[in-house]
PDB file of N, CA and C in Angstrom:
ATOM      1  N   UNK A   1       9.451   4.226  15.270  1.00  0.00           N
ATOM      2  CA  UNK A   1       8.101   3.832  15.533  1.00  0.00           C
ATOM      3  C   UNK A   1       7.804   2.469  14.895  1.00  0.00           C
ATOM      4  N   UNK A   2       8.142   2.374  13.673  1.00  0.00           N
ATOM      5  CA  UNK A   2       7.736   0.773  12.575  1.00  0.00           C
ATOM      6  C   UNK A   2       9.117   0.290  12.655  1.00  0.00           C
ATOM      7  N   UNK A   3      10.109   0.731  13.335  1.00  0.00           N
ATOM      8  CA  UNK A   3      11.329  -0.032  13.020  1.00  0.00           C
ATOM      9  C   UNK A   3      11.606  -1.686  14.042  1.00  0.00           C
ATOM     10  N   UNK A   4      10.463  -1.394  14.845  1.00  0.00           N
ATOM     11  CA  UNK A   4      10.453  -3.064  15.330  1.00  0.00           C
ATOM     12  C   UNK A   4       9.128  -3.724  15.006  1.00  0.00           C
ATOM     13  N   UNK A   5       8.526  -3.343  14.252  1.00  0.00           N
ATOM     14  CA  UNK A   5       7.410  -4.167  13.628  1.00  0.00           C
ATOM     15  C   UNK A   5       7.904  -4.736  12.697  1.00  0.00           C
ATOM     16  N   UNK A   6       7.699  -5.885  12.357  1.00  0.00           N
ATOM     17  CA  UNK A   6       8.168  -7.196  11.371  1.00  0.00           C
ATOM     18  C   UNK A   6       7.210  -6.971  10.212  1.00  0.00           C
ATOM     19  N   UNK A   7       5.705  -6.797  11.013  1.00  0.00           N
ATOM     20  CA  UNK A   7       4.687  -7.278   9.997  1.00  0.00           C
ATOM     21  C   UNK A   7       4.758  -6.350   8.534  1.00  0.00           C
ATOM     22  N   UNK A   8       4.869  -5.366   8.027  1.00  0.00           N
ATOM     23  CA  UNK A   8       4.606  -4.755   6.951  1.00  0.00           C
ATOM     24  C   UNK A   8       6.573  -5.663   6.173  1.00  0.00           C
ATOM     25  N   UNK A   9       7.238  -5.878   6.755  1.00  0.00           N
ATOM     26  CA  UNK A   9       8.067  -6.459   6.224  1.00  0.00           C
ATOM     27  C   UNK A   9       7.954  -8.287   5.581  1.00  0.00           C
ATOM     28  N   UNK A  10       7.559  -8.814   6.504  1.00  0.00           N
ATOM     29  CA  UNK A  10       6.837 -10.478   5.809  1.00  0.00           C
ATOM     30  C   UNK A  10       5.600  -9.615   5.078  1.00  0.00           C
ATOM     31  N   UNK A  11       4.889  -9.381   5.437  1.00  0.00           N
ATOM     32  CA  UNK A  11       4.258  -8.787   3.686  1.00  0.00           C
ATOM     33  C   UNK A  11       4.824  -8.517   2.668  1.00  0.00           C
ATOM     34  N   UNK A  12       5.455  -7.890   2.518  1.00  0.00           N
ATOM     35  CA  UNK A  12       5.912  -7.789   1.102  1.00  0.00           C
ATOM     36  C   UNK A  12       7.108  -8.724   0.890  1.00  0.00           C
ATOM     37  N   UNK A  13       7.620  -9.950   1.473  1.00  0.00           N
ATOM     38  CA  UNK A  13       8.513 -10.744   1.262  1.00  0.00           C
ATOM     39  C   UNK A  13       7.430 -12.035   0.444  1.00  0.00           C
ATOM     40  N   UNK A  14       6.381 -11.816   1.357  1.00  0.00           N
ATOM     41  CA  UNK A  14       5.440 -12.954   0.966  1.00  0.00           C
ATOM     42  C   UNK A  14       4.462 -12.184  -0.594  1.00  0.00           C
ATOM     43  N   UNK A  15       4.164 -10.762  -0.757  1.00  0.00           N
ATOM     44  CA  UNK A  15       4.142 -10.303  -2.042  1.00  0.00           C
ATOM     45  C   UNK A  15       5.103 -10.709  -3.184  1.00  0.00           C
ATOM     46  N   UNK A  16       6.406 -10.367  -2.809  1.00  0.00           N
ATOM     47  CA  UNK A  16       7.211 -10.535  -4.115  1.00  0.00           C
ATOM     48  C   UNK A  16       7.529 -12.331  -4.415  1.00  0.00           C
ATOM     49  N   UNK A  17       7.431 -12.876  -3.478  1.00  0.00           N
ATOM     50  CA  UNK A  17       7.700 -14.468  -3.960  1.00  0.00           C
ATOM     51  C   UNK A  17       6.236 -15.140  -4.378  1.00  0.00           C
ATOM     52  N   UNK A  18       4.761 -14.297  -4.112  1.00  0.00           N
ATOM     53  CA  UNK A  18       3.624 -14.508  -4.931  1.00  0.00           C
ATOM     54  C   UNK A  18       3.992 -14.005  -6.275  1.00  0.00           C
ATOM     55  N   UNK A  19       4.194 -12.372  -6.352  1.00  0.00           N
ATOM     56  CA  UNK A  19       3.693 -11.653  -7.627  1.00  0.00           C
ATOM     57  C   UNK A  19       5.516 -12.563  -8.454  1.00  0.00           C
ATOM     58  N   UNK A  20       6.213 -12.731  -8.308  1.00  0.00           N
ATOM     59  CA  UNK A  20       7.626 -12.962  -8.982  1.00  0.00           C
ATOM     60  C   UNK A  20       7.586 -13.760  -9.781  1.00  0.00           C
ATOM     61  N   UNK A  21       6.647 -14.672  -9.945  1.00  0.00           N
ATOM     62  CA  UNK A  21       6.653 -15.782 -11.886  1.00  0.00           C
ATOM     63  C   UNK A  21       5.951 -15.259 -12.488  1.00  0.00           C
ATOM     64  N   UNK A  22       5.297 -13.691 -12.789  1.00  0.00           N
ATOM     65  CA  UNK A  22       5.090 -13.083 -13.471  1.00  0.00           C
ATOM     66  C   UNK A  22       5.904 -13.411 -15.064  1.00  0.00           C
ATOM     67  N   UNK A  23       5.557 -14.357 -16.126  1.00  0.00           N
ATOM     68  CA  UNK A  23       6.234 -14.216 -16.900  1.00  0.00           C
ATOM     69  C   UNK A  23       5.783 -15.540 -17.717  1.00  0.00           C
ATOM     70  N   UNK A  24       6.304 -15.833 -19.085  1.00  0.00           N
ATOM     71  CA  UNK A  24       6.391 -17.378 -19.855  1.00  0.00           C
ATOM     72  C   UNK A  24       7.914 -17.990 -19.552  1.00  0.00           C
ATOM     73  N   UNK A  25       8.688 -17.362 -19.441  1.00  0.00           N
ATOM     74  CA  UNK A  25       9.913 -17.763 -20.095  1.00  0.00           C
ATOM     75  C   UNK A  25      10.772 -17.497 -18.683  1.00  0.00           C
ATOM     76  N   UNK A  26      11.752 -18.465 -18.182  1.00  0.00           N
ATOM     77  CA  UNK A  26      12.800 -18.199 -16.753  1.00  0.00           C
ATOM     78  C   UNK A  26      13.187 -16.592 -16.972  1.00  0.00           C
ATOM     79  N   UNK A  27      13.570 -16.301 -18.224  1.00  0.00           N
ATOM     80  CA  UNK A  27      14.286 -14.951 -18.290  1.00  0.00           C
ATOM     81  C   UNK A  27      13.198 -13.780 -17.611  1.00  0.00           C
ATOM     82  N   UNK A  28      11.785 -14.012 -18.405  1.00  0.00           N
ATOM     83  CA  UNK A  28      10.968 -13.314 -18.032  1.00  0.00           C
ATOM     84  C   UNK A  28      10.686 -13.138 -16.463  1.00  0.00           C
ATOM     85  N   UNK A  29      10.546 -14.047 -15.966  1.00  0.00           N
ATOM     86  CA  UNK A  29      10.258 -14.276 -14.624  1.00  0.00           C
ATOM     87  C   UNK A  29      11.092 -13.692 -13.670  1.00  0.00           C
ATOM     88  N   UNK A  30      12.442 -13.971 -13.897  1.00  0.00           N
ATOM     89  CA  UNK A  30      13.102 -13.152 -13.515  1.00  0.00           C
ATOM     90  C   UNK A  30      13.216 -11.952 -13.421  1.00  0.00           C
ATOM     91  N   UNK A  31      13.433 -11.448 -14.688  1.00  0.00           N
ATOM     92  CA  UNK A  31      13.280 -10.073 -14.250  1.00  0.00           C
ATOM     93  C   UNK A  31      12.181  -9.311 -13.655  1.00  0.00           C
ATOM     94  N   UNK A  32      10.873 -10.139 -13.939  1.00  0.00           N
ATOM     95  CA  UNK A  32       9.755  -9.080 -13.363  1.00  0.00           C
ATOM     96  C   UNK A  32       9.547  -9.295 -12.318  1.00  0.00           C
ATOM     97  N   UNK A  33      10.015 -10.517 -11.329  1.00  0.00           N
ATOM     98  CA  UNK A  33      10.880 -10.907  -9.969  1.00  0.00           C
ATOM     99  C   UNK A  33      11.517  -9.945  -9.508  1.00  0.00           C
ATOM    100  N   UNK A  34      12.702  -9.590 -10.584  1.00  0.00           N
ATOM    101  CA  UNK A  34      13.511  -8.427 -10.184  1.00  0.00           C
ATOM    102  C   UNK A  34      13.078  -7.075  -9.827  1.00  0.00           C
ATOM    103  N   UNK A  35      12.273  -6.666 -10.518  1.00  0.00           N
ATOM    104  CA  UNK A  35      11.770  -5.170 -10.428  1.00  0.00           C
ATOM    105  C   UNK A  35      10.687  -5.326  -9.480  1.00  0.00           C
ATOM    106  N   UNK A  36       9.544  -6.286  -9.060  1.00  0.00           N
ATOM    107  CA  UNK A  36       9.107  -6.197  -8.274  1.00  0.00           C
ATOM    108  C   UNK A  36       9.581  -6.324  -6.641  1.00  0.00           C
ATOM    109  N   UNK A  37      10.654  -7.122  -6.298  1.00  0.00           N
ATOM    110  CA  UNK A  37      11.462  -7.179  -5.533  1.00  0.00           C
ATOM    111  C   UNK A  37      11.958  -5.827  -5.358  1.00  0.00           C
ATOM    112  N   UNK A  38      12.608  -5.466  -6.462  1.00  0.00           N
ATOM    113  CA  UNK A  38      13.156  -3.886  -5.856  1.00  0.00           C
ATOM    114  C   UNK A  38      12.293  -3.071  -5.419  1.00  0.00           C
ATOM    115  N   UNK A  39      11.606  -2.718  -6.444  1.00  0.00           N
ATOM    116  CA  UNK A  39       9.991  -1.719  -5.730  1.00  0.00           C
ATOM    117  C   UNK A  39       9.985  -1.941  -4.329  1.00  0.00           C
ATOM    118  N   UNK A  40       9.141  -2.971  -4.107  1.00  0.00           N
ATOM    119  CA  UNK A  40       9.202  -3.808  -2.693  1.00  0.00           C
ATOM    120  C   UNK A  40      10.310  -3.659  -1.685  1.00  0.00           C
ATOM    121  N   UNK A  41      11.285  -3.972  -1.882  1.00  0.00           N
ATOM    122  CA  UNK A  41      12.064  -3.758  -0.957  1.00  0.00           C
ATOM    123  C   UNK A  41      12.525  -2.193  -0.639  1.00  0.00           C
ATOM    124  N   UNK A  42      12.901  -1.490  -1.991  1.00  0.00           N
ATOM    125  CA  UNK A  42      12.999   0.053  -1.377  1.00  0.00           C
ATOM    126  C   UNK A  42      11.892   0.632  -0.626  1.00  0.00           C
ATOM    127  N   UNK A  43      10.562   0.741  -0.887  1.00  0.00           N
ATOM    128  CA  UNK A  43       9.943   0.754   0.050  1.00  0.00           C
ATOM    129  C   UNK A  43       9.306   0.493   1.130  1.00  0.00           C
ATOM    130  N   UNK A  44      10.116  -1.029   1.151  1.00  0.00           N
ATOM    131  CA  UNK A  44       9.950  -1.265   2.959  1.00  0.00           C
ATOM    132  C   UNK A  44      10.864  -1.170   3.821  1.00  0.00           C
ATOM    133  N   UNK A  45      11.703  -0.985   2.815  1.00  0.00           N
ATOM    134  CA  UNK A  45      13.558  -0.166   4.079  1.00  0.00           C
ATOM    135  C   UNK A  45      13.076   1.060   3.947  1.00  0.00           C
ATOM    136  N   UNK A  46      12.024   2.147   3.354  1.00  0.00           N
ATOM    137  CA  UNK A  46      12.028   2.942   3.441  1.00  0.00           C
ATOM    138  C   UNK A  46      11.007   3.501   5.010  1.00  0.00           C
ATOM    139  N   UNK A  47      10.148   2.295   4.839  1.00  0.00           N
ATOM    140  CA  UNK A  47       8.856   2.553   6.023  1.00  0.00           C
ATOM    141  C   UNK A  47       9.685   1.965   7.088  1.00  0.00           C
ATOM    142  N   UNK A  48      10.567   0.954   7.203  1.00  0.00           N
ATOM    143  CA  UNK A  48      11.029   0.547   8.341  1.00  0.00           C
ATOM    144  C   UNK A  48      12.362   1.344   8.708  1.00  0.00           C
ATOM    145  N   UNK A  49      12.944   2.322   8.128  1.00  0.00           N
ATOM    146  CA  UNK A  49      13.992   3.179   8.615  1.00  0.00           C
ATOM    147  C   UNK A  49      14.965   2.747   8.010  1.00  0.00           C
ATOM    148  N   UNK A  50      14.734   2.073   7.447  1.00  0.00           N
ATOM    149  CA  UNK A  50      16.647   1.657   6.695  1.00  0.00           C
ATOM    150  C   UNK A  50      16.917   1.944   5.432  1.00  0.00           C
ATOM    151  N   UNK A  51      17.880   1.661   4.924  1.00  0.00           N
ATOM    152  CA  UNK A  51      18.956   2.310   3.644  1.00  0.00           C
ATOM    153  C   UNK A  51      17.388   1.990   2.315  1.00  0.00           C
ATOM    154  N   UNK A  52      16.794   2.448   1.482  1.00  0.00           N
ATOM    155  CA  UNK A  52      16.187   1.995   0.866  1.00  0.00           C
ATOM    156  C   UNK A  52      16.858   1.256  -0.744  1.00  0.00           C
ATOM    157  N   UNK A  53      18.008   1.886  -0.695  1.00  0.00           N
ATOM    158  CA  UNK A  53      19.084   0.898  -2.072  1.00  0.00           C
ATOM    159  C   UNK A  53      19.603  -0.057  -1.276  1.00  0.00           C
ATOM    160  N   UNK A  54      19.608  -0.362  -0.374  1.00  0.00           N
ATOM    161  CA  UNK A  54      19.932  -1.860   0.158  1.00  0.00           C
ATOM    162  C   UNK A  54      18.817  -2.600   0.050  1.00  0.00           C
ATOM    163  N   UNK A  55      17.606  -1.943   0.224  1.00  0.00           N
ATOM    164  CA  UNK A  55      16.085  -2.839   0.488  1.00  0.00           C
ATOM    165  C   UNK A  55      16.199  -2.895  -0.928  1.00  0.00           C
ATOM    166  N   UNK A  56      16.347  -2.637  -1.941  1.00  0.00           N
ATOM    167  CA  UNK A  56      15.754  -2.824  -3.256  1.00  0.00           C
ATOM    168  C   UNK A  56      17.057  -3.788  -3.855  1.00  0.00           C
ATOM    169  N   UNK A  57      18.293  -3.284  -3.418  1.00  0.00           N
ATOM    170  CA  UNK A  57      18.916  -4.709  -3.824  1.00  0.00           C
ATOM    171  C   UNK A  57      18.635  -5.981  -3.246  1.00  0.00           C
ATOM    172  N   UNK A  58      18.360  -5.933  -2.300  1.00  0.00           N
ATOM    173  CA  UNK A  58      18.365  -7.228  -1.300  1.00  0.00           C
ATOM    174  C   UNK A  58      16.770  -7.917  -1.961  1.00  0.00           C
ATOM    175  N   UNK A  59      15.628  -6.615  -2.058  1.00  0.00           N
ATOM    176  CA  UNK A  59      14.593  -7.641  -2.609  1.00  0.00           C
ATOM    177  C   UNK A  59      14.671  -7.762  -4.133  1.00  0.00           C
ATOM    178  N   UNK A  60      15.613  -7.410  -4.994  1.00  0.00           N
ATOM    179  CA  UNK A  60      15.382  -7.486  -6.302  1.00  0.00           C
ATOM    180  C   UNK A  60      16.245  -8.738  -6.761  1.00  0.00           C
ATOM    181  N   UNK A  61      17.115  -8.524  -5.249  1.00  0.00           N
ATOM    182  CA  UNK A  61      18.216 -10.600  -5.995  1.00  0.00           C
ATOM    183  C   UNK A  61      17.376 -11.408  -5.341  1.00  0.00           C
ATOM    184  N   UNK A  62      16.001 -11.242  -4.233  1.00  0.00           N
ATOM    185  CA  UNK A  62      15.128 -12.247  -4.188  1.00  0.00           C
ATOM    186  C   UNK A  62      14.547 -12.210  -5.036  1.00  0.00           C
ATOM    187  N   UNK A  63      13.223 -11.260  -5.591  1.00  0.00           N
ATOM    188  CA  UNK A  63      12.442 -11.512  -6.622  1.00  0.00           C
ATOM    189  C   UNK A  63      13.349 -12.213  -7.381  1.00  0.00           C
ATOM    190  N   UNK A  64      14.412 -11.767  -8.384  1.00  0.00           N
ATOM    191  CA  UNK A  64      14.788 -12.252  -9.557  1.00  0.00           C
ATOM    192  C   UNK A  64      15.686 -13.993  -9.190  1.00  0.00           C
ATOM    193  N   UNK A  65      15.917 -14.243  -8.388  1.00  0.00           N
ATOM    194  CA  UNK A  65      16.045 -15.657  -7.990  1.00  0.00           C
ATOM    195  C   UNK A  65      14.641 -16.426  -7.755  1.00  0.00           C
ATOM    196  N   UNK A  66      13.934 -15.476  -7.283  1.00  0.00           N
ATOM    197  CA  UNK A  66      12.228 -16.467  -6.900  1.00  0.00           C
ATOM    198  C   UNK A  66      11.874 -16.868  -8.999  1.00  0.00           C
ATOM    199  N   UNK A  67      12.102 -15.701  -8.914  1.00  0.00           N
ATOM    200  CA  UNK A  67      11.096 -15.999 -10.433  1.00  0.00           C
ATOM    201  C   UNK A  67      12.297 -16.730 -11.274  1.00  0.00           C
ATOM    202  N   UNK A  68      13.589 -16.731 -11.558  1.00  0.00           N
ATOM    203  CA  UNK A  68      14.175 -17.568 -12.021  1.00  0.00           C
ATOM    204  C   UNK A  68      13.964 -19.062 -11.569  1.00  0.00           C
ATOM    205  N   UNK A  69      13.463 -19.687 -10.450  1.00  0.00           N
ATOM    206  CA  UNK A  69      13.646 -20.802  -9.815  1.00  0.00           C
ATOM    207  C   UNK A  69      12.020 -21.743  -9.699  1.00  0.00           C
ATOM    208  N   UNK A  70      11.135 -20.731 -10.577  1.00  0.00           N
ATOM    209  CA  UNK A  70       9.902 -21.565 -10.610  1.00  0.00           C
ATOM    210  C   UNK A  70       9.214 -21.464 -11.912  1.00  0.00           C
ATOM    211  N   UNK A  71       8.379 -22.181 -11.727  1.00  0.00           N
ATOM    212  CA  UNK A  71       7.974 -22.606 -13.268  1.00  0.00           C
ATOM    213  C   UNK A  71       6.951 -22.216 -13.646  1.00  0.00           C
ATOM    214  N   UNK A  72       6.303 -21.867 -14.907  1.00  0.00           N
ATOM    215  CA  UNK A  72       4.113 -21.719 -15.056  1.00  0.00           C
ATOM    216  C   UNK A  72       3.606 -21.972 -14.180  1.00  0.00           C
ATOM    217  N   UNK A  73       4.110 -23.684 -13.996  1.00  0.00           N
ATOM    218  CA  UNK A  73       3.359 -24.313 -13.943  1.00  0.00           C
ATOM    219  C   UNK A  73       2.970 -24.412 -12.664  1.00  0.00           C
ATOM    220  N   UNK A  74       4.291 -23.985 -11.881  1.00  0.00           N
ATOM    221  CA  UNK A  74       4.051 -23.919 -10.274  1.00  0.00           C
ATOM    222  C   UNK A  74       3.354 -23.189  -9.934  1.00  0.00           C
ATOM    223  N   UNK A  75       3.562 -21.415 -10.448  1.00  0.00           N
ATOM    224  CA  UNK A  75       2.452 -20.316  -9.901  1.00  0.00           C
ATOM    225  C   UNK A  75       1.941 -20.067 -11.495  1.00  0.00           C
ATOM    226  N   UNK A  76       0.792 -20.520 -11.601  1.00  0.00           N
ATOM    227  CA  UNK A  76       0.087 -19.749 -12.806  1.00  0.00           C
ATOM    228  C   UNK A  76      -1.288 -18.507 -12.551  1.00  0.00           C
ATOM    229  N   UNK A  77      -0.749 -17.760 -12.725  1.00  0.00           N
ATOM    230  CA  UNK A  77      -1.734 -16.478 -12.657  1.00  0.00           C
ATOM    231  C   UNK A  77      -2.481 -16.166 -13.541  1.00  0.00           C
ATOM    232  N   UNK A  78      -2.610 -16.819 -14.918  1.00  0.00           N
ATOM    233  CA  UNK A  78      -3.781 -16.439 -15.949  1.00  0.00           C
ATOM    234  C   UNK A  78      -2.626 -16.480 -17.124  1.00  0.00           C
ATOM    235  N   UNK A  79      -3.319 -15.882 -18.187  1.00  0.00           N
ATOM    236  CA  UNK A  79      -3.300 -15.467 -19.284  1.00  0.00           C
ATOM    237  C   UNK A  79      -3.635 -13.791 -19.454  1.00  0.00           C
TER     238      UNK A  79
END
């Protein structure tokens, strides 16, 4: 039924490369890149029919590359 709808999938691609500089420090960013990516991705291979440990690897080496690869200063979300 959702397995040829795109849209709930660019949502959460475009979620985790917003929420992914979660952090001060590259290390930080990363990882909370990472775990949000995974979240994210297992449950949208899960709504779109596919493997959901592939969706969570596949979005957790994006998050954790998004948030390794940007700075404060680029996405600053507060304090």
């Amino acid at each position: 039924m959702l397995k040829n709808n795109k849209l709930p999938l660019i949502a959460m691609v475009l979620a985790v490369i917003s929420l992914s500089a979660c952090g001060n420090t590259t290390g930080e960013r990363a990882l909370s890149g990472a775990g949000i990516g995974a979240g994210t991705g297992a449950v949208g291979a899960a709504v779109l029919g596919a493997n959901p440990w592939a969706g969570a690897l596949v979005g957790g080496a994006v998050g954790a590359g998004t948030g390794a690869l940007t700075s404060p200063r680029q996405i600053n979300l507060g304090r």
